[in-house]
PDB file of N, CA and C in Angstrom:
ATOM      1  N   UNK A   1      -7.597  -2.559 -22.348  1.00  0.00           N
ATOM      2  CA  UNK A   1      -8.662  -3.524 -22.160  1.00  0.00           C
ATOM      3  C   UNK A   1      -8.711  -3.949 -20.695  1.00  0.00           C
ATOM      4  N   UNK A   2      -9.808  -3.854 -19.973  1.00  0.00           N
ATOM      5  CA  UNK A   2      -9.836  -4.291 -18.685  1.00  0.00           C
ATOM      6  C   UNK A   2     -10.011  -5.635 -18.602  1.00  0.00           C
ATOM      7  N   UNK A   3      -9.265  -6.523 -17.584  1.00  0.00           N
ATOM      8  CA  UNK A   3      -9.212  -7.532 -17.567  1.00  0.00           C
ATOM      9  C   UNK A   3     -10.600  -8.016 -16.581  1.00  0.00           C
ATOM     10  N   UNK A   4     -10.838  -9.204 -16.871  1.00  0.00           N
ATOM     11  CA  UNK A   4     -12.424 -10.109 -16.862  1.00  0.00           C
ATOM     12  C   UNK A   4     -11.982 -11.341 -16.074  1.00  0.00           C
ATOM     13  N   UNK A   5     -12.412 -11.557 -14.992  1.00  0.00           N
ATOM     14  CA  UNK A   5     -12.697 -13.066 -14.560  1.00  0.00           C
ATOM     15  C   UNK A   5     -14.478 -13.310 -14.493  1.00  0.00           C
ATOM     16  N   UNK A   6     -14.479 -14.678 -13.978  1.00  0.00           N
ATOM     17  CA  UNK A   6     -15.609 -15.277 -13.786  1.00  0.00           C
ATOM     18  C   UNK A   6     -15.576 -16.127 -12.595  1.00  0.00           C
ATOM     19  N   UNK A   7     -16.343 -16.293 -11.603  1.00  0.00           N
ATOM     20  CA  UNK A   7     -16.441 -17.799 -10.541  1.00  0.00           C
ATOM     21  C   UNK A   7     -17.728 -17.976 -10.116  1.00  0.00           C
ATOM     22  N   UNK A   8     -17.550 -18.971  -9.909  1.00  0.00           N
ATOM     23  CA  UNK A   8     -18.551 -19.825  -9.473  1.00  0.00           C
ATOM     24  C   UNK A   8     -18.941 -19.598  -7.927  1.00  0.00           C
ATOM     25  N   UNK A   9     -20.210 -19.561  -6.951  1.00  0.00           N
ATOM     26  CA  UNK A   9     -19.886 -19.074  -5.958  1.00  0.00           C
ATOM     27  C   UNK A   9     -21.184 -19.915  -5.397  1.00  0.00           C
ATOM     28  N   UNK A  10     -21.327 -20.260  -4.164  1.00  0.00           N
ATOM     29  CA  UNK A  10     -22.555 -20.897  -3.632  1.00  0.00           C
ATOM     30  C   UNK A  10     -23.211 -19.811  -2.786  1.00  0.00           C
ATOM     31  N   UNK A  11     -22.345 -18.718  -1.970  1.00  0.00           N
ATOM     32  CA  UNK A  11     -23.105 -17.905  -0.969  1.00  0.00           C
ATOM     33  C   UNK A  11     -22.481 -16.074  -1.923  1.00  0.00           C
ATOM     34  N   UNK A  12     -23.313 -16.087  -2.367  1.00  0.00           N
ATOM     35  CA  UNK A  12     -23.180 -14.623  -2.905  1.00  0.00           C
ATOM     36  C   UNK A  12     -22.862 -13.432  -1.795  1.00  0.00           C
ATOM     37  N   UNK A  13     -23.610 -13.341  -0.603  1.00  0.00           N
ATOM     38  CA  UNK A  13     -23.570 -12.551   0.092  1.00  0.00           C
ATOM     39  C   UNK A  13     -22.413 -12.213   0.774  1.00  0.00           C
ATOM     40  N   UNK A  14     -21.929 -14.006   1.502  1.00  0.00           N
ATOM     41  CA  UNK A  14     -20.717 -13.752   1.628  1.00  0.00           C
ATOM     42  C   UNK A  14     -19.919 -13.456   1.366  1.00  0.00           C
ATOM     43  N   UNK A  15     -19.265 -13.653  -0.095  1.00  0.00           N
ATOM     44  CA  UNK A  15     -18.383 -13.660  -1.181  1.00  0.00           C
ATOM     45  C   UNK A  15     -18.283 -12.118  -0.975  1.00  0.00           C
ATOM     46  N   UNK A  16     -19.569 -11.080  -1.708  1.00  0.00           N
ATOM     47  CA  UNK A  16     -19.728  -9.524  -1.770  1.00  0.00           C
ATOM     48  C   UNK A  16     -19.270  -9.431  -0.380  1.00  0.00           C
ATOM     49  N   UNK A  17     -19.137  -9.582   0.751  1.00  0.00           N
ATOM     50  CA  UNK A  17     -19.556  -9.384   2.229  1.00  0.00           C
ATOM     51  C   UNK A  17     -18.392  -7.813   2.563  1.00  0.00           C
ATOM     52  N   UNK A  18     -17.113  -8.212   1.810  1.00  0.00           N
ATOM     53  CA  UNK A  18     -15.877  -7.308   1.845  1.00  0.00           C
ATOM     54  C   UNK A  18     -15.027  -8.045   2.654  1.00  0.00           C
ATOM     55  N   UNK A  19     -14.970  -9.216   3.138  1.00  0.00           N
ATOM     56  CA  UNK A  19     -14.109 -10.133   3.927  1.00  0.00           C
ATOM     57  C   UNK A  19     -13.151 -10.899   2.824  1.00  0.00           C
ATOM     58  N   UNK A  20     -11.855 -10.723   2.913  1.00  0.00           N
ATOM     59  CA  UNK A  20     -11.143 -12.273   2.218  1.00  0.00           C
ATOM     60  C   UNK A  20     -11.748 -13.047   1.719  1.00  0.00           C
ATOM     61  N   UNK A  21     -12.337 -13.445   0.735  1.00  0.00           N
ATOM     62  CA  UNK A  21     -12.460 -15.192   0.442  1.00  0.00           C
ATOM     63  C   UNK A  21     -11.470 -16.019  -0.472  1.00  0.00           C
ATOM     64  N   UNK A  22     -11.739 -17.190  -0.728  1.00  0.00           N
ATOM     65  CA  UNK A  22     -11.034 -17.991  -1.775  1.00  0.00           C
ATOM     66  C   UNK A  22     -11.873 -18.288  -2.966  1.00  0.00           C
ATOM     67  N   UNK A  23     -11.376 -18.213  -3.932  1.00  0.00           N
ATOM     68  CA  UNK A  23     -12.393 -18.245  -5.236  1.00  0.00           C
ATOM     69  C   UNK A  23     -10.926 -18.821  -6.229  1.00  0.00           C
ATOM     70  N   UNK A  24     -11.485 -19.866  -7.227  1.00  0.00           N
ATOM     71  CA  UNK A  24     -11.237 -19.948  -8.323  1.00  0.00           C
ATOM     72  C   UNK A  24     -11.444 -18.920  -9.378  1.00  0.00           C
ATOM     73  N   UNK A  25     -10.780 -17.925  -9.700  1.00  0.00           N
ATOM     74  CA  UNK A  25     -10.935 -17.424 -11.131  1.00  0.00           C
ATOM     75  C   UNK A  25     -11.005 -17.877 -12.503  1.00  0.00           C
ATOM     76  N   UNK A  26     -12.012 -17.767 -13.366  1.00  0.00           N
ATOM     77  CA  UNK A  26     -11.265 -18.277 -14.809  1.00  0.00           C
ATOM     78  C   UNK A  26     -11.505 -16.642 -15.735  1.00  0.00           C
ATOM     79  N   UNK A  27     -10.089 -16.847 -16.236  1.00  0.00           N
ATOM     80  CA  UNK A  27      -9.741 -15.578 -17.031  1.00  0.00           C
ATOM     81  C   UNK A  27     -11.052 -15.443 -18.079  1.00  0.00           C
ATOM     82  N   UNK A  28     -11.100 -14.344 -18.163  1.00  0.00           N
ATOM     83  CA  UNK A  28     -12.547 -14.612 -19.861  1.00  0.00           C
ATOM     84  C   UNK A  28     -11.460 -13.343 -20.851  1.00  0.00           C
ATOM     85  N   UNK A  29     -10.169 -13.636 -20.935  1.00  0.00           N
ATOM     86  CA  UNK A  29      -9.824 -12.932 -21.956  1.00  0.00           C
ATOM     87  C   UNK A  29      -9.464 -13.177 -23.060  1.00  0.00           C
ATOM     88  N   UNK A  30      -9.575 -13.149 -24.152  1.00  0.00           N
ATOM     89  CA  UNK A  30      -9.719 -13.636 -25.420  1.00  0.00           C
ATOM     90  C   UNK A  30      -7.992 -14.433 -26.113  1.00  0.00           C
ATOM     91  N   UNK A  31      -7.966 -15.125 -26.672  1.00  0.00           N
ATOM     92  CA  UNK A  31      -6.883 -15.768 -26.974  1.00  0.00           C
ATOM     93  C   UNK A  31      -6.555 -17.716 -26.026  1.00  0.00           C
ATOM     94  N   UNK A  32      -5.194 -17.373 -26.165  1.00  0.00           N
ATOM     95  CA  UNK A  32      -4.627 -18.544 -25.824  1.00  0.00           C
ATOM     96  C   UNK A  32      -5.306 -18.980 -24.226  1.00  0.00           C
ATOM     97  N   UNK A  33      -4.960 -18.291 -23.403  1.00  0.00           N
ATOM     98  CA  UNK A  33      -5.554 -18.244 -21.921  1.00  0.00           C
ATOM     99  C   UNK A  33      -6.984 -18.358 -21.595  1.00  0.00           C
ATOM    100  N   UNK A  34      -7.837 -18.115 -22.486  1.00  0.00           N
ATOM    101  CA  UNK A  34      -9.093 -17.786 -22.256  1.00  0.00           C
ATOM    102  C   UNK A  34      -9.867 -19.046 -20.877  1.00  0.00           C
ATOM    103  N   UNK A  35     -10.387 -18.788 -20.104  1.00  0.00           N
ATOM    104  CA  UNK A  35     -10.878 -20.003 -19.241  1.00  0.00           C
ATOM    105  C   UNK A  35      -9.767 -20.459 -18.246  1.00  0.00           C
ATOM    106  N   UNK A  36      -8.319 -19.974 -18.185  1.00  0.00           N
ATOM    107  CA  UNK A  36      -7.464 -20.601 -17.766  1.00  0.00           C
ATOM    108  C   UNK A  36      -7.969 -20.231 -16.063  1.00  0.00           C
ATOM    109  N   UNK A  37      -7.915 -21.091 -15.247  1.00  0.00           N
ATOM    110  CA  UNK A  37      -8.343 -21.252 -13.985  1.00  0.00           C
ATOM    111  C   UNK A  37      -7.514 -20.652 -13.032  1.00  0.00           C
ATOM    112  N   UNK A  38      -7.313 -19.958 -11.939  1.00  0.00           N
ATOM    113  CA  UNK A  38      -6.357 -19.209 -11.248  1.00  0.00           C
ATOM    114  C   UNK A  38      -7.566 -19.639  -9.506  1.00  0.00           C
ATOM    115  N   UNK A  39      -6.537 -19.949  -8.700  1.00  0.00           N
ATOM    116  CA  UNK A  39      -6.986 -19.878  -7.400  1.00  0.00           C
ATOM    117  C   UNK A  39      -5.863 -18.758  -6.721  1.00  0.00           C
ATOM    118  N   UNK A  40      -7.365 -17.939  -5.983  1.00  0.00           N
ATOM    119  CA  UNK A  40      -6.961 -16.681  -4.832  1.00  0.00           C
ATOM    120  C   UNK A  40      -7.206 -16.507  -3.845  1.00  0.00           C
ATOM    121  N   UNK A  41      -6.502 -15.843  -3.383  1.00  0.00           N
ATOM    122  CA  UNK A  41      -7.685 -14.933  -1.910  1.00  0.00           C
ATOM    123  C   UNK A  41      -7.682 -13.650  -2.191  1.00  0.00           C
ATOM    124  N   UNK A  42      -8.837 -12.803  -2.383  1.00  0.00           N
ATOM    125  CA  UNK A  42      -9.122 -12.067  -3.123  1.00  0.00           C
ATOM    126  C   UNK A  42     -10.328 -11.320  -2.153  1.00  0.00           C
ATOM    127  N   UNK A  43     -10.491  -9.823  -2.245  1.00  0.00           N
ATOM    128  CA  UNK A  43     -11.805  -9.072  -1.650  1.00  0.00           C
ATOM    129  C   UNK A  43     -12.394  -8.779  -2.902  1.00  0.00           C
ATOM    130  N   UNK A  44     -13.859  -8.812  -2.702  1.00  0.00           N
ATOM    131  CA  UNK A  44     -14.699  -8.639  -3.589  1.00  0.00           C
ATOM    132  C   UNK A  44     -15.460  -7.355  -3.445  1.00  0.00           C
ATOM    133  N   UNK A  45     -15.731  -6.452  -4.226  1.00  0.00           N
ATOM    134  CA  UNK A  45     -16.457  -5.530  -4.045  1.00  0.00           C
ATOM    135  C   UNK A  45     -17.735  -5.798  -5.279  1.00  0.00           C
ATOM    136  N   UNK A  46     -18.821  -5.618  -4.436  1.00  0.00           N
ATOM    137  CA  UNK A  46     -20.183  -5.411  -5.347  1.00  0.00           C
ATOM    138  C   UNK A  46     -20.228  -4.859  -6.436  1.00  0.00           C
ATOM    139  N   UNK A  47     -19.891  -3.148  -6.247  1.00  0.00           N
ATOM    140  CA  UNK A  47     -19.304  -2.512  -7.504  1.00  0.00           C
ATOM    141  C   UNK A  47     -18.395  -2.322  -7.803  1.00  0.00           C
ATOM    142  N   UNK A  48     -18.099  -1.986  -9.060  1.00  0.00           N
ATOM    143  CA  UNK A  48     -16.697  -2.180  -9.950  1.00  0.00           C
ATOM    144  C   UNK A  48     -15.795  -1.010  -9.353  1.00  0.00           C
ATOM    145  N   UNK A  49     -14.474  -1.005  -9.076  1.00  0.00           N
ATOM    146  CA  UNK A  49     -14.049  -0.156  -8.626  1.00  0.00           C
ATOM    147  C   UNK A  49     -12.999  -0.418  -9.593  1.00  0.00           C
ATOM    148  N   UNK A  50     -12.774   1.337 -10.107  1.00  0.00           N
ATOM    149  CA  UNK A  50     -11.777   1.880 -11.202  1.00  0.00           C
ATOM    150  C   UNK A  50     -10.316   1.199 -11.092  1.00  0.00           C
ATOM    151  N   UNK A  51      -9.831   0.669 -11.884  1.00  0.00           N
ATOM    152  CA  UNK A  51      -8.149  -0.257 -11.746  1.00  0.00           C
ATOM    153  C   UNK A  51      -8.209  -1.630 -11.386  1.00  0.00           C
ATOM    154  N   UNK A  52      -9.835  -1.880 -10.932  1.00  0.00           N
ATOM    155  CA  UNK A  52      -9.664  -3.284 -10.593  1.00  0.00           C
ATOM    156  C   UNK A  52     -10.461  -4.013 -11.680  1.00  0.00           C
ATOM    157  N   UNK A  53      -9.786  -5.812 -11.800  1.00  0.00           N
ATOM    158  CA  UNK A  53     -10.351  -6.666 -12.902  1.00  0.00           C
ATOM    159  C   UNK A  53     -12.193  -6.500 -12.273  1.00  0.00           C
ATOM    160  N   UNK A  54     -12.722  -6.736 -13.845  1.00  0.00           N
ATOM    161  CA  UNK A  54     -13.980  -6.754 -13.636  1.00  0.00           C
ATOM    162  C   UNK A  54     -14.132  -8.707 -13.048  1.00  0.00           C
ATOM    163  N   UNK A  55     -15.879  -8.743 -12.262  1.00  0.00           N
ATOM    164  CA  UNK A  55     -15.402 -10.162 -11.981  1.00  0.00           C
ATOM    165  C   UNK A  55     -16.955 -10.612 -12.123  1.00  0.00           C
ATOM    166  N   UNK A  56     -17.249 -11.650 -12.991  1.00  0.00           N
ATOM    167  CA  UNK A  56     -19.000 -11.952 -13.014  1.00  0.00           C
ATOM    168  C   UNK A  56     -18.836 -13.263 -12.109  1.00  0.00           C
ATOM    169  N   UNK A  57     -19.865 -12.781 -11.188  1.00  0.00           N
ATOM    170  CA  UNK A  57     -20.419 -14.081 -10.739  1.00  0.00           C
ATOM    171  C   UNK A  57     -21.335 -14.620 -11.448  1.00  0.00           C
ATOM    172  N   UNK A  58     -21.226 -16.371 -10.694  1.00  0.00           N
ATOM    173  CA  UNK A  58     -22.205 -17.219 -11.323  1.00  0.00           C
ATOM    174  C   UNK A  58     -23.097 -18.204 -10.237  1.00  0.00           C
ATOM    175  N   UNK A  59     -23.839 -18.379 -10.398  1.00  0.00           N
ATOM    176  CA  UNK A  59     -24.604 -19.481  -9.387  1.00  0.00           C
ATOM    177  C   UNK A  59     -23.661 -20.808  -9.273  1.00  0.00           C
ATOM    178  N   UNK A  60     -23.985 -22.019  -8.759  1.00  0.00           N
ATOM    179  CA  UNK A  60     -23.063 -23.011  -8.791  1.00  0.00           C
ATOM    180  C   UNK A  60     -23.965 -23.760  -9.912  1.00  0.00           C
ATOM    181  N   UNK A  61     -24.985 -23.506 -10.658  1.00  0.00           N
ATOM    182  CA  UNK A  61     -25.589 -23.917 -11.683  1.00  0.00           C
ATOM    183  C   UNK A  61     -24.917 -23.195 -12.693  1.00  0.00           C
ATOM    184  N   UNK A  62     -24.378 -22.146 -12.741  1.00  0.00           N
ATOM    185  CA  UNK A  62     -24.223 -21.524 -14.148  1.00  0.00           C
ATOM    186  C   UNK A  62     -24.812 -20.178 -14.319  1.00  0.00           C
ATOM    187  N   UNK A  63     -26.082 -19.777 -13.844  1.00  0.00           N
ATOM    188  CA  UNK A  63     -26.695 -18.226 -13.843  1.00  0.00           C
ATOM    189  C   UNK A  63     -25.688 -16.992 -13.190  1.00  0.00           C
ATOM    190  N   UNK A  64     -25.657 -16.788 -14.442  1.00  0.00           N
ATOM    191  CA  UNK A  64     -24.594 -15.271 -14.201  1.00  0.00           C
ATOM    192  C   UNK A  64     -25.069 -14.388 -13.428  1.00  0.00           C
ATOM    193  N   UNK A  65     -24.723 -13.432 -13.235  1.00  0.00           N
ATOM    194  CA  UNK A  65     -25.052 -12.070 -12.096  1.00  0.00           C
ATOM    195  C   UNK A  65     -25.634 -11.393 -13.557  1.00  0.00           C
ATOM    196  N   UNK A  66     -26.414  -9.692 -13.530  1.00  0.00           N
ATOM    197  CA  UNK A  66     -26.969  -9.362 -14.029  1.00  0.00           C
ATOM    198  C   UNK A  66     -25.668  -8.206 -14.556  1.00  0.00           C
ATOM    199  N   UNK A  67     -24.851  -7.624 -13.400  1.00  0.00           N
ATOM    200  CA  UNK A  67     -24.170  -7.011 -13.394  1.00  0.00           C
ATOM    201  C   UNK A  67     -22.598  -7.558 -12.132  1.00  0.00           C
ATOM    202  N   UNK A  68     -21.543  -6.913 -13.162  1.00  0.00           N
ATOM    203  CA  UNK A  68     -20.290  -7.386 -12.705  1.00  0.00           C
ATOM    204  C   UNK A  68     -20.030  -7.137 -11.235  1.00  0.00           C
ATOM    205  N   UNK A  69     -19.114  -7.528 -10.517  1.00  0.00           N
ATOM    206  CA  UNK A  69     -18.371  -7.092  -9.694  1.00  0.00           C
ATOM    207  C   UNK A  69     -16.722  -6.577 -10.080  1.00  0.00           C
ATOM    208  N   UNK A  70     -16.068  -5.767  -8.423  1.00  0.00           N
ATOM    209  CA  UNK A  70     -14.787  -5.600  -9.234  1.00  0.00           C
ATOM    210  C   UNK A  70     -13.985  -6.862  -7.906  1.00  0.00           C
ATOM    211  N   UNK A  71     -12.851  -7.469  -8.516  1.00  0.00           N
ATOM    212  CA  UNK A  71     -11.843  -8.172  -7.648  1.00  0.00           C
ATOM    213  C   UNK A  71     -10.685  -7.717  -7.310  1.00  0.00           C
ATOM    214  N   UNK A  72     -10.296  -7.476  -6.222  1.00  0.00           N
ATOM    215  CA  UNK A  72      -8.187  -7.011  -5.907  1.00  0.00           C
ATOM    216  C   UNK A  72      -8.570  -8.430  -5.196  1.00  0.00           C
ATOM    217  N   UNK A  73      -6.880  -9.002  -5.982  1.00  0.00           N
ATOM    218  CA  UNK A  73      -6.383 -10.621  -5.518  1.00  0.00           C
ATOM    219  C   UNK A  73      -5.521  -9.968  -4.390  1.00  0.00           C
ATOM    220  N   UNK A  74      -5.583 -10.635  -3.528  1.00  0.00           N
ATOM    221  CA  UNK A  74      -4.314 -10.683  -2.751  1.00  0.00           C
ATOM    222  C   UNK A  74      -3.493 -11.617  -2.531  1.00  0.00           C
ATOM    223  N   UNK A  75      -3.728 -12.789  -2.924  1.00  0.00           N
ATOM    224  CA  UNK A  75      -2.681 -13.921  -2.986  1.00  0.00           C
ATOM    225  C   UNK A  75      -2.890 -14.246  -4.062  1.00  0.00           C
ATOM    226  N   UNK A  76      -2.133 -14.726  -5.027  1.00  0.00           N
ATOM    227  CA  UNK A  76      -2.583 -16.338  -5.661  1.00  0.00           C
ATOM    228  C   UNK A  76      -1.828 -17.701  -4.946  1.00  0.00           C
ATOM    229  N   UNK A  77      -2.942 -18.965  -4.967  1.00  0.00           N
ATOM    230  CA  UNK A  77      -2.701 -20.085  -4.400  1.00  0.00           C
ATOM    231  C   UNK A  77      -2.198 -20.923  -5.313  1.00  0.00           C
ATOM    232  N   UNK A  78      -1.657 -22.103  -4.845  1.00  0.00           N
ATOM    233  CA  UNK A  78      -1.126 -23.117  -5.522  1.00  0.00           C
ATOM    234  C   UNK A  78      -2.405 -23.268  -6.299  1.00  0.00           C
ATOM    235  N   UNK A  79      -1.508 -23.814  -7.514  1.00  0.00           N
ATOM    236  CA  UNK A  79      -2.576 -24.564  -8.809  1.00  0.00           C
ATOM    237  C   UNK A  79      -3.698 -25.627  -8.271  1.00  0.00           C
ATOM    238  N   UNK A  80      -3.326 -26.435  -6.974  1.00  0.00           N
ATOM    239  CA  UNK A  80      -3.840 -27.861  -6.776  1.00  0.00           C
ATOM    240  C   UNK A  80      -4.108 -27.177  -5.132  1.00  0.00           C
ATOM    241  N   UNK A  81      -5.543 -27.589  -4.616  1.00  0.00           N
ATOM    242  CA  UNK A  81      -5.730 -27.401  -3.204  1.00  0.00           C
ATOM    243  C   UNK A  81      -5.072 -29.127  -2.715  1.00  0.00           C
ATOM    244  N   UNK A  82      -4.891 -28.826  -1.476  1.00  0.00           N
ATOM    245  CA  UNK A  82      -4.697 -29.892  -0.400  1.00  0.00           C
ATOM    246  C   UNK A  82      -5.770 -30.491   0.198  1.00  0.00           C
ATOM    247  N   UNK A  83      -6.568 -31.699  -0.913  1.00  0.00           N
ATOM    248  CA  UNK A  83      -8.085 -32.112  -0.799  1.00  0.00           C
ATOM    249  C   UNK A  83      -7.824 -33.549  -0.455  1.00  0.00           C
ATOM    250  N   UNK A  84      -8.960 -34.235   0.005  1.00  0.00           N
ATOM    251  CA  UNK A  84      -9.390 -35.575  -0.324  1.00  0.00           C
ATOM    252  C   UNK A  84      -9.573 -35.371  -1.812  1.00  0.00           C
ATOM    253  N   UNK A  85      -9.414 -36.819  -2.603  1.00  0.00           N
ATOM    254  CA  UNK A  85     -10.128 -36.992  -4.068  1.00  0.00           C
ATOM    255  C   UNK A  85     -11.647 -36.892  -3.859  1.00  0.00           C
ATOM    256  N   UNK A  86     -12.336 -35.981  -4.732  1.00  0.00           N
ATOM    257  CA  UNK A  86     -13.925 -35.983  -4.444  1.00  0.00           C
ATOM    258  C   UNK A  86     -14.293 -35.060  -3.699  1.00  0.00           C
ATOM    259  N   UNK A  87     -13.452 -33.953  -2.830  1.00  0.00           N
ATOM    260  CA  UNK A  87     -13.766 -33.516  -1.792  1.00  0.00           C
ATOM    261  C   UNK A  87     -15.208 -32.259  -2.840  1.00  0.00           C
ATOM    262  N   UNK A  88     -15.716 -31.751  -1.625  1.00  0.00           N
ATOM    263  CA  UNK A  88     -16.567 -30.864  -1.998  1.00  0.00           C
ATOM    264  C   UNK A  88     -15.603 -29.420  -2.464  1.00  0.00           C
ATOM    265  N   UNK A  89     -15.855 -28.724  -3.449  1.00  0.00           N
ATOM    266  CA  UNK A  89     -14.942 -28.025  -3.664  1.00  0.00           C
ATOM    267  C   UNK A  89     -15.197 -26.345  -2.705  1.00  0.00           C
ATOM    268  N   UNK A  90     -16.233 -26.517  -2.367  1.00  0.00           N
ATOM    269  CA  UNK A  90     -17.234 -25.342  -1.345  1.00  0.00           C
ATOM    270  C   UNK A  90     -16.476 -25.231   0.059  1.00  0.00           C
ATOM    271  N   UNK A  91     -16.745 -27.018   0.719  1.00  0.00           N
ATOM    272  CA  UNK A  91     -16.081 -27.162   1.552  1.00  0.00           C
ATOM    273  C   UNK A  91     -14.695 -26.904   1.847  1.00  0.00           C
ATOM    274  N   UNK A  92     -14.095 -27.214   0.720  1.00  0.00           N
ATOM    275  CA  UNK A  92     -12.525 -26.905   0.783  1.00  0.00           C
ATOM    276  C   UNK A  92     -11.712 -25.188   0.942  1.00  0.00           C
ATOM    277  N   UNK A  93     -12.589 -24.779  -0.174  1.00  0.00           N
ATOM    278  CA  UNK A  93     -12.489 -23.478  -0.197  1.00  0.00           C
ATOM    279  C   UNK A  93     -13.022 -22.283   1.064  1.00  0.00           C
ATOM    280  N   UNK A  94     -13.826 -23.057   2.075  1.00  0.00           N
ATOM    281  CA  UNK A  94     -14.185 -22.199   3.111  1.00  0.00           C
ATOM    282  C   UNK A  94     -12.904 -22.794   4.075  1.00  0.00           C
ATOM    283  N   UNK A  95     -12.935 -23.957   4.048  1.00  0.00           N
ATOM    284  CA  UNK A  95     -11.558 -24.608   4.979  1.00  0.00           C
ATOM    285  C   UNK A  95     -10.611 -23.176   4.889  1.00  0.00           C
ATOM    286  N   UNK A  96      -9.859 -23.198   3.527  1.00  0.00           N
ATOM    287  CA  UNK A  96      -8.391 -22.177   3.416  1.00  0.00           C
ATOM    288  C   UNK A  96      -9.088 -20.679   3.807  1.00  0.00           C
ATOM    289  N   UNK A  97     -10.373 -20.352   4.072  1.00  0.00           N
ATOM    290  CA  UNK A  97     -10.728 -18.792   4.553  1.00  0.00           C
ATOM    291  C   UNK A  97     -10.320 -18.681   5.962  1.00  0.00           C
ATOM    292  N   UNK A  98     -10.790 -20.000   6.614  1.00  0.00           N
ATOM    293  CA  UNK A  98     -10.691 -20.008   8.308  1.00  0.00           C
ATOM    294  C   UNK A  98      -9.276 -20.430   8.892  1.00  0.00           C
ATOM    295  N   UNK A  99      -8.065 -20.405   7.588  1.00  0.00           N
ATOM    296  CA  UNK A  99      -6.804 -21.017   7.784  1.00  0.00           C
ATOM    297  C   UNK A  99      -6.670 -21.945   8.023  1.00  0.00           C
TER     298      UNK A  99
END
């Protein structure tokens, strides 16, 4: 079974671009875990490439992509970013791209 994430994303282009980004994952695999949230830094490829998790984007409303992408993580991050309370979560997440 190939494994499935999902995230949420505000700049699509960038995200696809083939540069590093940071993204929240949530698993979409069936059982106990399902939804469980994972933060990465991760390259994104447009199309699915063979061995890698499939990955749907979503608008920051909720509108899915039509068709998947594939993800290779290269880090996973701590559970909790290093935020203000309230912070923008966009903002934060471009913060940890630029180090």
């Amino acid at each position: 079974m190939t494994q499935e994430y999902e995230a949420f994303v505000r700049d699509r282009a960038h995200t696809v671009s083939g540069a590093e980004v940071v993204l929240t994952l949530r698993d979409l695999a069936p059982g106990r875990h399902k939804y469980k949230g994972i933060n990465v830094r991760a390259v994104i490829s447009e199309t699915p490439v063979a061995g890698e998790p499939l990955l749907w984007l979503r608008s920051v409303v909720g509108v899915r992509e039509t068709s998947p992408c594939s993800v290779r993580i290269t880090e996973k991050l701590p559970p909790v970013f290093d935020a203000p309370p309230y912070a923008d979560y966009f903002k934060v997440t471009e913060a940890l791209e630029k180090g």
